[in-house]
Protein backbone atom coordinates (compact mmCIF):
# COMPACT_ATOMS: atom_id res chain seq x y z
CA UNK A 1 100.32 -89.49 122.59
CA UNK A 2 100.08 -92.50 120.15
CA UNK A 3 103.13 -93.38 118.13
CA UNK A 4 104.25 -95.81 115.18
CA UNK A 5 101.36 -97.52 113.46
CA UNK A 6 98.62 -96.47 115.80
CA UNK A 7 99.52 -92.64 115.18
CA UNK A 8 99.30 -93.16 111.31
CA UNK A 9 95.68 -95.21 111.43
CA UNK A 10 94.03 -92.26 113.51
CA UNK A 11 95.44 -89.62 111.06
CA UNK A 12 93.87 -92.07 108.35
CA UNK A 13 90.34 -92.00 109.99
CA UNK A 14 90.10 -88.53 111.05
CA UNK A 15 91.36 -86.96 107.60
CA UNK A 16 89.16 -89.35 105.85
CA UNK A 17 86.49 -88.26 107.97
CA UNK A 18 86.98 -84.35 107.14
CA UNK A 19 86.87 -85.14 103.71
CA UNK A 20 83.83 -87.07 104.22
CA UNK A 21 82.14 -84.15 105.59
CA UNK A 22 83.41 -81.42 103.02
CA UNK A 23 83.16 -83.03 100.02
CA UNK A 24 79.55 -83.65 100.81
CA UNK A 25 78.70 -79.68 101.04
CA UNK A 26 79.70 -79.57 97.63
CA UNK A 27 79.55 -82.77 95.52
CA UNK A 28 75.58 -82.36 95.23
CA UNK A 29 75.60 -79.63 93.54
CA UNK A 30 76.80 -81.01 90.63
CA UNK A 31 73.55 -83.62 90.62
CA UNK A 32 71.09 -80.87 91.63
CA UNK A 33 69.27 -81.26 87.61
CA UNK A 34 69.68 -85.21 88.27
CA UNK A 35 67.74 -84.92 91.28
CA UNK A 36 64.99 -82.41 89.97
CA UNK A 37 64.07 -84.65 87.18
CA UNK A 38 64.15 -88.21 89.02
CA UNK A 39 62.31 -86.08 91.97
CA UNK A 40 59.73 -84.31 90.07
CA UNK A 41 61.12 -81.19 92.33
CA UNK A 42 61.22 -77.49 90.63
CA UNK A 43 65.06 -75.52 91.36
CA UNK A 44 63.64 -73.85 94.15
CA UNK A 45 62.43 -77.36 95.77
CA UNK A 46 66.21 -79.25 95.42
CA UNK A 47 68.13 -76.70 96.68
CA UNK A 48 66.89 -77.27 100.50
CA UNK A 49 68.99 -80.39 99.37
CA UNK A 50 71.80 -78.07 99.99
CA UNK A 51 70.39 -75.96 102.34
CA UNK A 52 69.43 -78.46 105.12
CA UNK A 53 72.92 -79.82 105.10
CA UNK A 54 74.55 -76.26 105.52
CA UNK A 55 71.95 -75.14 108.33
CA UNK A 56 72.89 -78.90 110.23
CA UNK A 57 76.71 -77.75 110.06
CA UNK A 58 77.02 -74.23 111.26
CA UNK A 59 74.45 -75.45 114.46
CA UNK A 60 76.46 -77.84 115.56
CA UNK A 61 80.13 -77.18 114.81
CA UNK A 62 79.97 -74.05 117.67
CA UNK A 63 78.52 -77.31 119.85
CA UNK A 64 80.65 -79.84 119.36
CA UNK A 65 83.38 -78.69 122.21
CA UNK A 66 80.77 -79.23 125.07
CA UNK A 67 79.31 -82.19 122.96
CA UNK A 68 82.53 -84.21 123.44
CA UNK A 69 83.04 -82.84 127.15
CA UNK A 70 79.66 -84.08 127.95
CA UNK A 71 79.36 -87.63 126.24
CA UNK A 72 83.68 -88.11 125.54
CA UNK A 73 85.27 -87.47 122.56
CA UNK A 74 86.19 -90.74 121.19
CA UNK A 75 82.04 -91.80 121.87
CA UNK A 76 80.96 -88.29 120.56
CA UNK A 77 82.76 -89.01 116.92
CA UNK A 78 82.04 -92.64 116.83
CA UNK A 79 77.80 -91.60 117.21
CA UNK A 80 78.56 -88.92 114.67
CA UNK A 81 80.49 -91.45 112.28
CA UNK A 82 77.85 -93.81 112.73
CA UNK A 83 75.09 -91.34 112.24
CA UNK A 84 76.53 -89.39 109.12
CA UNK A 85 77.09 -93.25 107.33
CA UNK A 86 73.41 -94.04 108.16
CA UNK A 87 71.70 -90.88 106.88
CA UNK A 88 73.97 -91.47 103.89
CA UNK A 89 72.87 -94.87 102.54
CA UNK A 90 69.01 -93.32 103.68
CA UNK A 91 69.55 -90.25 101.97
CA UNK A 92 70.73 -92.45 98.67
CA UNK A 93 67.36 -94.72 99.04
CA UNK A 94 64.97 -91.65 99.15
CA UNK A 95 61.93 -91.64 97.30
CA UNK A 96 60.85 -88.22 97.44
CA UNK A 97 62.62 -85.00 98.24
CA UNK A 98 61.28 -83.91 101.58
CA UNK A 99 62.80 -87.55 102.72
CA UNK A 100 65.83 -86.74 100.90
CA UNK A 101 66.18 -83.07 102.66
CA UNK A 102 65.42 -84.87 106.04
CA UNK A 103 68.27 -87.63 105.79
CA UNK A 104 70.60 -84.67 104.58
CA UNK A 105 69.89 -82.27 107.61
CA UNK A 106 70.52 -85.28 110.21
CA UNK A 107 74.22 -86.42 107.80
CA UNK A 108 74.79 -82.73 108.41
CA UNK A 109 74.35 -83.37 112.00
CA UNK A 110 76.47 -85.97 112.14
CA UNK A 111 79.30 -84.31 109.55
CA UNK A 112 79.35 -80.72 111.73
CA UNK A 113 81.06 -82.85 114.29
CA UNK A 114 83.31 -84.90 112.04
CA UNK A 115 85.03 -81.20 111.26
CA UNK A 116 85.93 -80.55 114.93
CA UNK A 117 86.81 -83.27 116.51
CA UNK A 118 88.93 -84.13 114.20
CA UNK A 119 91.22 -81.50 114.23
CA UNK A 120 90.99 -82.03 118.42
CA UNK A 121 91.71 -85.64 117.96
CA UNK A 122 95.02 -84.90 115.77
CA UNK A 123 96.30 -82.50 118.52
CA UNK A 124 96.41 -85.00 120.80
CA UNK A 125 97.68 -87.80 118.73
CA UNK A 126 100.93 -85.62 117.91
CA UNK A 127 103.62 -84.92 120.10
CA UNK A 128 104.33 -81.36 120.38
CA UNK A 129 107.20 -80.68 118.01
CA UNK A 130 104.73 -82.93 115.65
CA UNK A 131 101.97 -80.13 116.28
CA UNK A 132 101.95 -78.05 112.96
CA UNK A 133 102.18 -81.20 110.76
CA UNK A 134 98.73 -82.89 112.48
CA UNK A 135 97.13 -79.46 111.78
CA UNK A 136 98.60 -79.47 108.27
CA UNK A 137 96.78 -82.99 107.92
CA UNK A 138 94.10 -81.76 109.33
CA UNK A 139 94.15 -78.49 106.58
CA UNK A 140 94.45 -80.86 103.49
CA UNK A 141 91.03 -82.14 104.15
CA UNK A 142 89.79 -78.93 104.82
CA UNK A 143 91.17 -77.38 101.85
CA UNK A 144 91.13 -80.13 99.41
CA UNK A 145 87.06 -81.30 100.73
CA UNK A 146 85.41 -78.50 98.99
CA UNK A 147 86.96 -78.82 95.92
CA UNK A 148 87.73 -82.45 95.02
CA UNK A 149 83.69 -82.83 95.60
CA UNK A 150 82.38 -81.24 92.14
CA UNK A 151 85.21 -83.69 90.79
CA UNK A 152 83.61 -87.13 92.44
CA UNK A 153 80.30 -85.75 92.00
CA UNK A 154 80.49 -84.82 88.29
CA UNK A 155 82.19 -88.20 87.39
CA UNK A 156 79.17 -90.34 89.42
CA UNK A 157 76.67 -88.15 87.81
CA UNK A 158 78.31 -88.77 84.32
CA UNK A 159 78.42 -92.34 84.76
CA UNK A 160 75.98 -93.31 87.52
CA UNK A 161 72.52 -92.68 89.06
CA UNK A 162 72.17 -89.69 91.67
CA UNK A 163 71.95 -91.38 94.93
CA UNK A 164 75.71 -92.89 94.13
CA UNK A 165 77.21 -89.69 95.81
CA UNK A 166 75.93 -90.96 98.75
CA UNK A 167 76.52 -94.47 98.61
CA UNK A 168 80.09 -93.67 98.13
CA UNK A 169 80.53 -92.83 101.99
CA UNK A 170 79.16 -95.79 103.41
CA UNK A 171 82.20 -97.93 103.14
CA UNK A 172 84.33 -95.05 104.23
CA UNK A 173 82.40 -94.93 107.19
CA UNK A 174 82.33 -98.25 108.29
CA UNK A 175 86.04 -98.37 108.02
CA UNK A 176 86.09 -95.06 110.18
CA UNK A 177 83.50 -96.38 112.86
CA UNK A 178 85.43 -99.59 113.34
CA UNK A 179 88.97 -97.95 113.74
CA UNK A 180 87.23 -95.38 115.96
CA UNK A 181 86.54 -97.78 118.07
CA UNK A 182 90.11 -99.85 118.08
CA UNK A 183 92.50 -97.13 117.77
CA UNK A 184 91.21 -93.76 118.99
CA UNK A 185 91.22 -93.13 122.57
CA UNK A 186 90.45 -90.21 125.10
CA UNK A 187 93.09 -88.17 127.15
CA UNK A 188 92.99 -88.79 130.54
CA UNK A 189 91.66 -85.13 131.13
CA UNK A 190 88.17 -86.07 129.37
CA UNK A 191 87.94 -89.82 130.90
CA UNK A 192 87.94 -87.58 134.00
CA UNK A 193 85.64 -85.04 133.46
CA UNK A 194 82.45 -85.30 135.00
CA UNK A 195 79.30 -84.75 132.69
CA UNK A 196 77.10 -81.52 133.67
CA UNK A 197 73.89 -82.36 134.67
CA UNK A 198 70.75 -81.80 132.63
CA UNK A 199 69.26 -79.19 134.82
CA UNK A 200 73.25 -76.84 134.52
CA UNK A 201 73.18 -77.88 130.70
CA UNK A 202 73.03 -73.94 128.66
CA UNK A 203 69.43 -74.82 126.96
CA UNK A 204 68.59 -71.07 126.58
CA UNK A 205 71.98 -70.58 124.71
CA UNK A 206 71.35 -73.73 122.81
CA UNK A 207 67.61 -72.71 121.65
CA UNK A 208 69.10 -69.14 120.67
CA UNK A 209 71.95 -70.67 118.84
CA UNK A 210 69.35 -72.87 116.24
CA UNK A 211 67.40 -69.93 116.14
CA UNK A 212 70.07 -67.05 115.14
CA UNK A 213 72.32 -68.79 113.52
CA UNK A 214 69.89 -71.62 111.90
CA UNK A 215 67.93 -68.43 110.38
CA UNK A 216 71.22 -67.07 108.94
CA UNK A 217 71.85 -69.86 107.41
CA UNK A 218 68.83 -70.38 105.82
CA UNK A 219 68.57 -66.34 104.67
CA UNK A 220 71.88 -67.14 103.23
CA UNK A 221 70.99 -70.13 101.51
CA UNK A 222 67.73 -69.91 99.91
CA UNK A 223 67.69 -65.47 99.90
CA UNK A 224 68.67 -65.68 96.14
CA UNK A 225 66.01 -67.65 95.13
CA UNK A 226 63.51 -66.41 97.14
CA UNK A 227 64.29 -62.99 95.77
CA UNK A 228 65.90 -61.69 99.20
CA UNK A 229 63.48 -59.11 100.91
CA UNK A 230 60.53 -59.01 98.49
CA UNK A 231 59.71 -62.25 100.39
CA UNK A 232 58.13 -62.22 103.50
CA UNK A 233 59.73 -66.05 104.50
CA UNK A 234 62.94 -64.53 104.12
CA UNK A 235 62.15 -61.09 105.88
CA UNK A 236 61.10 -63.39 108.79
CA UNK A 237 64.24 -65.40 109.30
CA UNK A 238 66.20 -62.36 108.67
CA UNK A 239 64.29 -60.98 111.86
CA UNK A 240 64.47 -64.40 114.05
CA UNK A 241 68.47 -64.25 112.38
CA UNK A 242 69.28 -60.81 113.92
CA UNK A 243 66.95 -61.43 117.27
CA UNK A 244 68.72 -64.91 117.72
CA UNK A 245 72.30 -63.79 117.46
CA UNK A 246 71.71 -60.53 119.64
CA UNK A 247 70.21 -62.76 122.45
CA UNK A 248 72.98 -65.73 121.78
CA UNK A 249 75.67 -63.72 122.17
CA UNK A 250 74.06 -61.59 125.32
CA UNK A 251 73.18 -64.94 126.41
CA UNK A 252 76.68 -66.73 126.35
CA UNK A 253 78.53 -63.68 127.86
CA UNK A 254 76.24 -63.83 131.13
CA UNK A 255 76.06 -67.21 131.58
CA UNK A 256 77.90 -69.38 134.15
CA UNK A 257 78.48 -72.17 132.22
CA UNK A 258 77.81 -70.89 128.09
CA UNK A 259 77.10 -73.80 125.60
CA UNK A 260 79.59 -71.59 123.64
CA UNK A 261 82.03 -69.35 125.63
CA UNK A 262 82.27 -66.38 123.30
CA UNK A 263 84.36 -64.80 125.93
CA UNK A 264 87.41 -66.73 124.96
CA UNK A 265 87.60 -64.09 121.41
CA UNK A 266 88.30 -61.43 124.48
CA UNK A 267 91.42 -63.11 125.91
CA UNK A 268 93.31 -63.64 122.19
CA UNK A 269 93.40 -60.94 120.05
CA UNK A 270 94.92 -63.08 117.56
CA UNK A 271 91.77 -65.11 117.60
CA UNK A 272 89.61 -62.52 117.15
CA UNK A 273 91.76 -61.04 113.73
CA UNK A 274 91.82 -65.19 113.13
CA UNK A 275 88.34 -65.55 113.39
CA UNK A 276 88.01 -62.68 111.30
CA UNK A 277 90.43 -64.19 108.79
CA UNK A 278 88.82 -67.71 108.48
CA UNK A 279 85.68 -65.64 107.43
CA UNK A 280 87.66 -64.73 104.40
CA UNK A 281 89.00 -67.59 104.08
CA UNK A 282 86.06 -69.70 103.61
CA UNK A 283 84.55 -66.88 101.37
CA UNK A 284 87.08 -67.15 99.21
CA UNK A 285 87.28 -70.77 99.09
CA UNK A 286 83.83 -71.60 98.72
CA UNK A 287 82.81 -68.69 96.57
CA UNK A 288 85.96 -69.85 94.13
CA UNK A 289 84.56 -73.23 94.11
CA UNK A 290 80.77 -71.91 93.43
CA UNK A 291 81.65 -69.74 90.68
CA UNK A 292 84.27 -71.45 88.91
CA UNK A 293 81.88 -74.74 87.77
CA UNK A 294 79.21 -72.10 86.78
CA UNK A 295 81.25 -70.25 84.32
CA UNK A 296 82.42 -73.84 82.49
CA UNK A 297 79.76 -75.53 82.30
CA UNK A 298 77.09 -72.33 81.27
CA UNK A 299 79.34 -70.46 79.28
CA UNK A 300 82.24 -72.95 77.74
CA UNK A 301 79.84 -76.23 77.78
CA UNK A 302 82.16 -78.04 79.73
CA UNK A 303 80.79 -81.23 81.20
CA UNK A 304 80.46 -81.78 85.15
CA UNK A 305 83.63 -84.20 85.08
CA UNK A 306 85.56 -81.88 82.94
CA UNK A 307 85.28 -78.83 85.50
CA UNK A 308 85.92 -81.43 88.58
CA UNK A 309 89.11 -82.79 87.31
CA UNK A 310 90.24 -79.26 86.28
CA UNK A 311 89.67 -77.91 89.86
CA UNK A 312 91.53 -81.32 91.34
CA UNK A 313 95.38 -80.76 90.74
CA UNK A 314 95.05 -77.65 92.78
CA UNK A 315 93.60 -79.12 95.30
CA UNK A 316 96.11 -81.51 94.97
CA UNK A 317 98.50 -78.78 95.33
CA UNK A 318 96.93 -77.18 98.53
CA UNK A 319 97.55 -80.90 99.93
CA UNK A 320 101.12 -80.54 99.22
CA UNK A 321 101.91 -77.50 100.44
CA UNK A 322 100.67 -78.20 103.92
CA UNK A 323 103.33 -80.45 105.29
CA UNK A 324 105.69 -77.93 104.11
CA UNK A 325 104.07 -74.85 105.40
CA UNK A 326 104.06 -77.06 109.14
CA UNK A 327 107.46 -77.10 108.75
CA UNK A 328 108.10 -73.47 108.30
CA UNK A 329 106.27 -73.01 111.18
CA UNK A 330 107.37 -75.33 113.47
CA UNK A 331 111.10 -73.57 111.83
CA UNK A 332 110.05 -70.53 113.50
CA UNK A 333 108.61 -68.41 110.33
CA UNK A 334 106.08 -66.20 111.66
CA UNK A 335 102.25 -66.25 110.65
CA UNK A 336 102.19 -62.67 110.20
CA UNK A 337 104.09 -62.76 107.32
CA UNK A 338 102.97 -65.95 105.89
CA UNK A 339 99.29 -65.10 105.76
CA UNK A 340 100.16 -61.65 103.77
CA UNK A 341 102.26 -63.74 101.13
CA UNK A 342 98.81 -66.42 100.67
CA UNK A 343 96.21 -63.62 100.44
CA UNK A 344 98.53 -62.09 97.91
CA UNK A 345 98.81 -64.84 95.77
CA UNK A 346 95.13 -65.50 96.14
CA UNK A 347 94.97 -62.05 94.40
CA UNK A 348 97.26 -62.94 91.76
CA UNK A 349 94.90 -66.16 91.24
CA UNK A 350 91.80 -63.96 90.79
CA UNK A 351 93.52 -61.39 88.20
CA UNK A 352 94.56 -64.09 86.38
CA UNK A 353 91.35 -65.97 85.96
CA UNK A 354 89.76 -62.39 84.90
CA UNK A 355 92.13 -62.02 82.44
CA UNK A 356 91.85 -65.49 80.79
CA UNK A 357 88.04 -65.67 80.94
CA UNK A 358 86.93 -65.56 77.08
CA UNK A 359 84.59 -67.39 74.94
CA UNK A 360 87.48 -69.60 73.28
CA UNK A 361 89.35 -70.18 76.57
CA UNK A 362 89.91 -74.30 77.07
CA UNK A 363 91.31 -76.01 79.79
CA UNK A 364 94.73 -75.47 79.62
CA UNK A 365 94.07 -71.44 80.07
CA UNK A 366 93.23 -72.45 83.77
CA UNK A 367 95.70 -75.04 84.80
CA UNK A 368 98.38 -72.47 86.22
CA UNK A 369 95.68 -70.19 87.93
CA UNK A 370 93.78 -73.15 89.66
CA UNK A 371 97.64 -74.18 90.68
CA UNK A 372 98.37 -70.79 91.96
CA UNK A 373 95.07 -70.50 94.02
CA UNK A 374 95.91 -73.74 95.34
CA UNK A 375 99.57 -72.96 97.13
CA UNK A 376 97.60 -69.64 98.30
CA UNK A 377 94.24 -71.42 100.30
CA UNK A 378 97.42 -73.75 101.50
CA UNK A 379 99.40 -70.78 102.76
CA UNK A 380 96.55 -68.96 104.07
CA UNK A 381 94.73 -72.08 106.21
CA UNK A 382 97.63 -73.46 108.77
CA UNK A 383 98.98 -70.02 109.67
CA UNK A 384 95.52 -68.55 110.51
CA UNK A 385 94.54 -72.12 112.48
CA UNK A 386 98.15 -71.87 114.86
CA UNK A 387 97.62 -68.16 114.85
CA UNK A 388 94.43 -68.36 116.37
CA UNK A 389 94.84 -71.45 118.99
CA UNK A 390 98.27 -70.59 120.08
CA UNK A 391 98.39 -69.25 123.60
CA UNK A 392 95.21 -71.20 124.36
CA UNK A 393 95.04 -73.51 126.60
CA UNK A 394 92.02 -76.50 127.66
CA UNK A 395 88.43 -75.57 127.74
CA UNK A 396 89.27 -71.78 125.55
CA UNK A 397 91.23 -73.65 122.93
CA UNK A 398 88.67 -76.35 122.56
CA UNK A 399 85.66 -73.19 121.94
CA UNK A 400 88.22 -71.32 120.00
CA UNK A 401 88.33 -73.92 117.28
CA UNK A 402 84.22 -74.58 117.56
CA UNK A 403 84.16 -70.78 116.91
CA UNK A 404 86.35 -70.63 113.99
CA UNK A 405 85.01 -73.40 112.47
CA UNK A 406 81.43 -71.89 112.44
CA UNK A 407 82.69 -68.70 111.54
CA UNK A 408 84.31 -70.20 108.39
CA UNK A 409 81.53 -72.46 107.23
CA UNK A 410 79.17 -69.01 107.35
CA UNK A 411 81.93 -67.32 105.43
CA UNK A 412 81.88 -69.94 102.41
CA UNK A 413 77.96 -69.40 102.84
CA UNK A 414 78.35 -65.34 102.64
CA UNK A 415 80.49 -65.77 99.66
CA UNK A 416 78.36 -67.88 97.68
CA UNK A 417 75.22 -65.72 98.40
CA UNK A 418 76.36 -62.76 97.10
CA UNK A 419 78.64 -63.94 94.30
CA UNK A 420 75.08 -65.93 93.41
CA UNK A 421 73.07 -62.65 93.93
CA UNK A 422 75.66 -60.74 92.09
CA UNK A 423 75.93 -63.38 89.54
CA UNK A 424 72.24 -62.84 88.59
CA UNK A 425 71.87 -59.35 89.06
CA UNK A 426 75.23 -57.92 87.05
CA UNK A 427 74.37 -60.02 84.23
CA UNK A 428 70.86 -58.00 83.68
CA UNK A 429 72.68 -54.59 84.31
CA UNK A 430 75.30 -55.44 82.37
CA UNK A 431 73.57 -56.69 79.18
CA UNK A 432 71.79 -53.26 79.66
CA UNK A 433 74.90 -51.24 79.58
CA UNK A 434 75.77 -53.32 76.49
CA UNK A 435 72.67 -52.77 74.46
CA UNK A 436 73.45 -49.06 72.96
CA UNK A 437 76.51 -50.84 71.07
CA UNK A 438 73.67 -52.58 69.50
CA UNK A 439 71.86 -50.74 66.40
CA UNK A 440 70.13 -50.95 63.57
CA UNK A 441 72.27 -48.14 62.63
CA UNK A 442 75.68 -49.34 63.32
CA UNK A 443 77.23 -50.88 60.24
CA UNK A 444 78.59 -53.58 62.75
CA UNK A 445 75.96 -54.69 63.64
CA UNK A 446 73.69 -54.75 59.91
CA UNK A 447 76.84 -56.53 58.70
CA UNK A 448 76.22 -58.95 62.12
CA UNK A 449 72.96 -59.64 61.02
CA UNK A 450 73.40 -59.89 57.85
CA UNK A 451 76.10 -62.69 58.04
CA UNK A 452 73.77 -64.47 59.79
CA UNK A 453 71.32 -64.09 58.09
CA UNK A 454 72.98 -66.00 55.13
CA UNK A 455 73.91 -68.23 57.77
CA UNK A 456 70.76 -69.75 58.01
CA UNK A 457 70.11 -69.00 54.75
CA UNK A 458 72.11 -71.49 53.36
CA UNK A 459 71.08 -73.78 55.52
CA UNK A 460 68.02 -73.93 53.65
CA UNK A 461 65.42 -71.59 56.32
CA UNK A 462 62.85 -69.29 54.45
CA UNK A 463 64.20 -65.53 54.69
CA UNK A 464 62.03 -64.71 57.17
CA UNK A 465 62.78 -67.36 59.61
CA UNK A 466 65.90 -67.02 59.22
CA UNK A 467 65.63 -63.07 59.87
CA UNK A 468 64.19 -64.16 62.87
CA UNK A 469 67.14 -67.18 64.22
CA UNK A 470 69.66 -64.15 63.13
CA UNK A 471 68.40 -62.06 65.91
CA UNK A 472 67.81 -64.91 67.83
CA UNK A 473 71.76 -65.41 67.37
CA UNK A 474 72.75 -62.24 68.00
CA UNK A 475 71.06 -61.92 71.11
CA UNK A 476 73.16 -65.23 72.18
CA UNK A 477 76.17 -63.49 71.24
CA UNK A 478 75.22 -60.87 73.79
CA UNK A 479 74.30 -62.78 76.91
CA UNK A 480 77.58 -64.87 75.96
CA UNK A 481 79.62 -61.45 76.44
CA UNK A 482 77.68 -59.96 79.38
CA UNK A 483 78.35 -63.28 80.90
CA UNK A 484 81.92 -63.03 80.20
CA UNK A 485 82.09 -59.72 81.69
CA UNK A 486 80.27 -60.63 85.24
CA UNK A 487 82.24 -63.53 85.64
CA UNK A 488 85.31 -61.16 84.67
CA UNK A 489 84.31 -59.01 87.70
CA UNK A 490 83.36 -61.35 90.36
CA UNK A 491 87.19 -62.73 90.21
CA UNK A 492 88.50 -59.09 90.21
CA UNK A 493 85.80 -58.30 93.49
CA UNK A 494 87.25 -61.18 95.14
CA UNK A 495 90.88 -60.42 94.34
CA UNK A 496 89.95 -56.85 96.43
CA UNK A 497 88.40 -57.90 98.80
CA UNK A 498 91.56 -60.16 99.94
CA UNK A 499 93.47 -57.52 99.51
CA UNK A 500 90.95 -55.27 101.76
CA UNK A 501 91.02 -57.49 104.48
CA UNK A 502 95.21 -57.16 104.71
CA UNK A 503 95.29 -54.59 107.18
CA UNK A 504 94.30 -56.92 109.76
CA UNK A 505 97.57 -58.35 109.83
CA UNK A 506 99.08 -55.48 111.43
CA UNK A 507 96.55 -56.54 114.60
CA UNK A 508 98.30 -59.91 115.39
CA UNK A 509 100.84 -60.46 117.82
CA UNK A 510 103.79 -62.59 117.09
CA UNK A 511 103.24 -66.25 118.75
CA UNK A 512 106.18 -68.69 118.24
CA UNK A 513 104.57 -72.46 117.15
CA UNK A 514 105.55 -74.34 120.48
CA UNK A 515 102.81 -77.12 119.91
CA UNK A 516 101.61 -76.43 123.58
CA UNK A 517 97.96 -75.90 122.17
CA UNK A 518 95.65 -77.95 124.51
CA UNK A 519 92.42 -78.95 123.20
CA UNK A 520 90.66 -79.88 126.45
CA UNK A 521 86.64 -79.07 125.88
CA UNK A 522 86.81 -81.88 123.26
């Protein structure tokens, strides 16, 4: 254990780090149109700018516990430091897109690790009683990543060139690489291990793994605008997908020594409803985060910087709460009934936002509910994270954690496929269901088109161009309130589904927070 000014430097790095990686699966999207026009790339093209990053993540997050077995931690995060800062600054000096998706699946290499290590390297700097505040630490970047990245991203786009959102890591990375290598150090249980040898090394369950869960990723990532199954690309991955996750999971439940020991979910029940949980947590998070920049900038013309530094004082808040939610459970409050009160006021966040969604809405009408979603992500995180390590000790708590992590990152991927897919879809059947309130023969809407009409009128059109821009208008009018209404409904579907998912609580056992949580396969 490190104390005193040692301690607080590798806390500095390692959160840093997390952020580092989180805010980068998010603060591109927010340059996306930059990119497309400086790129010459169509929509469908820049969004593998995305995509490669996300498939690099969820293959080696799962990885990373035999990763830093096999090489040692403290090397294992310095080469993934040092790789994520390189393909940064190359991703930022890219002259084409391909090169540019390249450079971001090898940062997503090097960020996948960043995640879990991290969180392995703050168990192990804290004493035990210190234990729930170094995973609180560890949940502010987590939490706060995501959502602080639209933020950064949206103020570099608005004042600076594109490949600025990379260039901001490099001197965050240097500073991590270089304390890395003064400050962190491994426990003697890793400077002990001895490496496996290439021949015992799980290559089967490593092949299957890219494969299965690569393919997901991908289906899940580009399915929307590929049009899902009327394309035969995405049919295809959605058959290596299922084939490569069937065999993966056969595969690392035979083995003698699995790349990923999914047998570890059958000794913890708590893991298994935690894994479960962090599903729905990163769902919610990411789908929150997806949706909410969509519906300002489309429907109330907000500008990218606007909608970032309207999302940041409840991230701010998530930050907060953490400390004081390791606390509580270090006081002995049980998980069980914390994780009930977050998804609950994750619920209360959604209605909210449904309710105040309206064409005249401003910022001020989302202040409280992006507060109140905040303290619920916060409540929700560290309770499922202790839940599902505690009682875990070495090797199974070190593949617990890889686990989870995956499992969460393809949760925040599920959610933003289908709120995109839903998104796109409800807005067509919608506007349909809206159209009979539309006729020639309602007095409504004559005196509609009639008002505009003179509108444009007296703006000095001809009448029959301006019969034509009154139509034009009132067909605007319509897509603004069938927008109003999906986004409306895709807060209230993700208010349910929390609520859905409650049940599982009555699954997990009660484990008192004793910081004995060993994180040994790192």
């Amino acid at each position: 254990m490190e104390t005193g000014f040692t301690k607080w430097i590798i806390v500095i790095t390692v959160v840093l780090c997390v952020l580092l990686e989180l805010i980068d699966t998010s603060i591109v999207n927010v340059a996306l149109t930059q990119m497309m026009g400086n790129l010459s790339a169509t929509q469908q093209e820049v969004s593998w700018v995305v995509a490669a990053y996300g498939i690099a993540n969820v293959i080696v997050i799962p990885m990373t516990g035999f990763l830093g077995e096999q090489f040692g931690r403290r090397n294992y995060f310095f080469f993934s430091v040092v790789l994520f800062t390189l393909a940064s600054m190359a991703c930022g000096q890219s002259t084409n897109l391909w090169e540019l998706v390249a450079f971001r699946f090898i940062q997503g290499i090097g960020g996948g690790a960043l995640m879990a290590t991290s969180q392995a390297i703050l168990i192990d700097t804290f004493p035990p009683k210190q234990l729930p505040l170094g995973q609180a630490l560890f949940g502010m970047g987590v939490i706060i990543g995501p959502t602080i990245g639209p933020t950064l991203g949206g103020y570099i786009v608005d004042n600076y060139d594109w490949p600025w959102i990379f260039y901001v890591n490099v001197p965050v990375g240097i500073l991590a690489a270089l304390f890395t290598m003064l400050f962190i150090r491994d426990p003697e249980r890793i400077k002990n291990a001895v490496p496996r040898p290439l021949r015992e090394i799980d290559w089967t369950g490593i092949a299957l793994l890219i494969i299965g869960v690569g393919s997901l990723q991908f289906v899940l990532e580009q399915g929307e605008s590929n049009d899902w199954f009327e394309d035969n690309t995405i049919i295809l991955f959605t058959i290596l997908s299922t084939a490569g996750i069937i065999g993966f999971i056969w595969r690392e439940l035979t083995a003698d020594k699995p790349i990923v020991d999914l047998r570890v979910l059958g000794k913890s029940r708590n893991l298994a409803v935690g894994a479960f949980l962090s599903f729905v947590l990163g769902f919610g998070l990411f789908a929150s985060v997806f949706v909410f920049p969509i519906f300002t900038q489309r429907i109330l013309g907000f500008t990218a910087a606007q909608t970032g530094f309207l999302l940041l004082p409840g991230a701010l808040a998530s930050g907060f709460m953490m400390p004081l939610i390791g606390r509580a459970l270090q006081a002995g409050i049980p998980q069980k009934f914390m994780i009930p009160v977050g998804f609950t006021i994750f619920f209360i966040f959604t209605f909210w936002m449904s309710a105040r969604i309206s064409p005249t809405a401003g910022e001020d009408d989302f202040f409280w509910p992006l507060m109140v979603r905040g303290i619920g992500l916060g409540l929700i995180f560290l309770p499922i994270t202790t839940m599902s390590l505690a009682g875990l000790q070495g090797k199974d708590a070190g593949q617990a954690a890889g686990i989870t992590g995956m499992i969460r990152q393809l949760g925040g991927s599920f959610g933003v496929a289908i709120v995109g897919t839903y998104l796109e879809r409800s807005i067509a059947s919608n506007r349909v269901a809206l159209l009979p309130n539309i006729s020639l023969y309602n007095p409504e809407t004559v005196q509609r088109i009639q008002a505009f009409t003179q509108n444009f009128l007296a703006k000095g059109f001809p009448l029959e161009q301006a019969q034509r821009q009154a139509y034009a208008a009132l067909e605007g009018v319509l897509m603004k309130q069938t927008s109003l209404i999906t986004y409306s409904q895709i807060f209230t579907a993700l208010g349910f589904f929390f609520i859905a998912c409650l049940p599982l609580i009555l699954l997990v056992k009660r484990v008192k927070v004793t910081g004995k949580v060993s994180m040994d396969a790192h």
